[in-house]
Protein backbone atom coordinates (compact mmCIF):
# COMPACT_ATOMS: atom_id res chain seq x y z
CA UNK A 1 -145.68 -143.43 97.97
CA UNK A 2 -144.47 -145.92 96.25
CA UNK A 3 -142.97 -149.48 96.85
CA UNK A 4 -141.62 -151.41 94.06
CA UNK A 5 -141.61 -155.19 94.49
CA UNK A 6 -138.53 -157.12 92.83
CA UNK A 7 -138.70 -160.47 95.26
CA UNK A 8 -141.14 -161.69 97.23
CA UNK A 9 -138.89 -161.58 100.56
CA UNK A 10 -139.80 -158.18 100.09
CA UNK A 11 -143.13 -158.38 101.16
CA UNK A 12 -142.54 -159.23 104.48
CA UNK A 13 -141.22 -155.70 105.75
CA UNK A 14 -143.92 -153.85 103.44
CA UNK A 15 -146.73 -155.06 104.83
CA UNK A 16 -145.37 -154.79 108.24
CA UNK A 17 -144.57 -151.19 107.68
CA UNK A 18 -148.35 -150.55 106.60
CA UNK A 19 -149.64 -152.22 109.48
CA UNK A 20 -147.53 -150.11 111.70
CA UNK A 21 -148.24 -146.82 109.58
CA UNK A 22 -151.90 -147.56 110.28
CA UNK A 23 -150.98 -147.98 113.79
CA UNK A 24 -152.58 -151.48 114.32
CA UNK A 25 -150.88 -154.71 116.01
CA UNK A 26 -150.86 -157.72 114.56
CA UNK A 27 -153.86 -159.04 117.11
CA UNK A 28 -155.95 -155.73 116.35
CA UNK A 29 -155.50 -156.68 112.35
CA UNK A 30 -156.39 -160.03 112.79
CA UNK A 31 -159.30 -159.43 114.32
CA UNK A 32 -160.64 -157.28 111.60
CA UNK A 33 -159.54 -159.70 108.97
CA UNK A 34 -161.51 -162.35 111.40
CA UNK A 35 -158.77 -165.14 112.10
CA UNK A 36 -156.14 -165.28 115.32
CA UNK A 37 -153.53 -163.11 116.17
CA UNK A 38 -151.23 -166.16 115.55
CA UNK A 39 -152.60 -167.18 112.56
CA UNK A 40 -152.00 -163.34 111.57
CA UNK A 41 -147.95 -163.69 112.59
CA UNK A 42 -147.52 -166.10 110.29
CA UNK A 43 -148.92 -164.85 107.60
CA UNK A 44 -146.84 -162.05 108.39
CA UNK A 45 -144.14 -163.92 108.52
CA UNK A 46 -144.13 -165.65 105.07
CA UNK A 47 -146.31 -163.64 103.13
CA UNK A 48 -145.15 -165.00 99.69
CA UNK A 49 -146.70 -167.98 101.48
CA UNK A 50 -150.51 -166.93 101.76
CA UNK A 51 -152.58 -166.42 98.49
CA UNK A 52 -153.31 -163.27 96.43
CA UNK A 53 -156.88 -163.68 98.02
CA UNK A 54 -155.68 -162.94 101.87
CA UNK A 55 -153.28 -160.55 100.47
CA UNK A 56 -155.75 -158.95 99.24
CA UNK A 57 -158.30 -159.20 102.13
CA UNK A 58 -155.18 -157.68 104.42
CA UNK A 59 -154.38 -154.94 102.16
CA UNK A 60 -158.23 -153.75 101.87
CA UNK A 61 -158.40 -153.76 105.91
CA UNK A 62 -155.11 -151.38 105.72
CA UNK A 63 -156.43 -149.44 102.85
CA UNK A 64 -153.62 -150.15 100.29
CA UNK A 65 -153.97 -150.64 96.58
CA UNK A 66 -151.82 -152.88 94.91
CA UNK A 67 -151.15 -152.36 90.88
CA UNK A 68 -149.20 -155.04 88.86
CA UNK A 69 -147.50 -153.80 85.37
CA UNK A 70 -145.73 -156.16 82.63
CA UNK A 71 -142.58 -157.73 82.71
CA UNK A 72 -139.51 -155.39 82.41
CA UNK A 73 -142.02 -152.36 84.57
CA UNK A 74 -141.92 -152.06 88.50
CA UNK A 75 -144.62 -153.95 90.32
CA UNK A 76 -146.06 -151.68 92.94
CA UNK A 77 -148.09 -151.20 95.79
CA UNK A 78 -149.46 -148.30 96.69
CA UNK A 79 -151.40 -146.54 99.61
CA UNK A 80 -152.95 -143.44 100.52
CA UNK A 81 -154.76 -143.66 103.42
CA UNK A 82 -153.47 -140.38 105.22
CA UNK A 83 -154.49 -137.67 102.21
CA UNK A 84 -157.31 -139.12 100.80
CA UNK A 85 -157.30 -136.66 97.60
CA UNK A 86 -154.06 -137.54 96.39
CA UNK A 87 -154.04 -140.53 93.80
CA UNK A 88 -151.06 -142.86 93.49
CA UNK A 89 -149.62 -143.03 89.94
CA UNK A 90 -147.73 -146.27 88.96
CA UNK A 91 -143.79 -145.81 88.21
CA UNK A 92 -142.27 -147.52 85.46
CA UNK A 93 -138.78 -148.76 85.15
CA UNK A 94 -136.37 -149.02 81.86
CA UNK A 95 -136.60 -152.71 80.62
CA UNK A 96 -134.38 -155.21 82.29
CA UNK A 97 -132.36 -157.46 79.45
CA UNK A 98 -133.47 -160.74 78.83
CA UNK A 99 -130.19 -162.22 80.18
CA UNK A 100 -130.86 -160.62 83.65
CA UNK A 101 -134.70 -162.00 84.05
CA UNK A 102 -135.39 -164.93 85.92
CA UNK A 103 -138.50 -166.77 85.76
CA UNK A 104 -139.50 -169.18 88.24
CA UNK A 105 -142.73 -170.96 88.76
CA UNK A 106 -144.80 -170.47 92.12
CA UNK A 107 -144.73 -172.78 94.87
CA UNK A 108 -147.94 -174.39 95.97
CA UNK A 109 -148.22 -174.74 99.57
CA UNK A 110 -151.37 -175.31 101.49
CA UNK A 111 -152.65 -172.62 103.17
CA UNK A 112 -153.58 -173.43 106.47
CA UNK A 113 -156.04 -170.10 108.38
């Protein structure tokens, strides 16, 4: 399936969704990805936060592929960890006019594990 990413407050309830899907809690997770269970939660919390990196290391551990696409074409994450045969194909969306795209620069926070 997949799940096309507009804002980043939409990360939040994807990547809890995967990490219930794969039936884990957030303690179990974090103890595969090798930090604490409250370190974990927030994480969770403010994913738009973390960096790509840790993103990446959780969505390994809950076997999800994530596939970017140019501006004006859904970003998308996909998974497939229940039928192992089917491949996820990337969805693209008409372009967006330039009036209704907003560019903002990313915050740098420090990341704290």
């Amino acid at each position: 399936m997949l799940y096309p990413i507009k804002t980043l407050s939409q990360l939040r309830p994807i990547l809890q969704g995967f990490r219930k899907e794969a039936g884990l809690t957030q303690a179990a997770l974090a103890e595969r990805l090798g930090m604490s269970q409250q370190n974990y939660a927030k994480l969770e919390a403010n994913p738009a936060s973390v960096s790509m990196e840790r993103l990446h290391a959780v969505f390994s551990v809950l076997n999800v592929e994530m596939a970017l696409s140019q501006a004006g074409t859904a970003v998308t994450v996909t998974t497939s960890p229940a039928v192992p045969t089917r491949k996820p194909t990337l969805k693209t969306t008409t372009k967006e006019p330039q009036s209704l795209r907003r560019v903002t620069s990313p915050a740098i926070k420090k990341e704290v594990w």
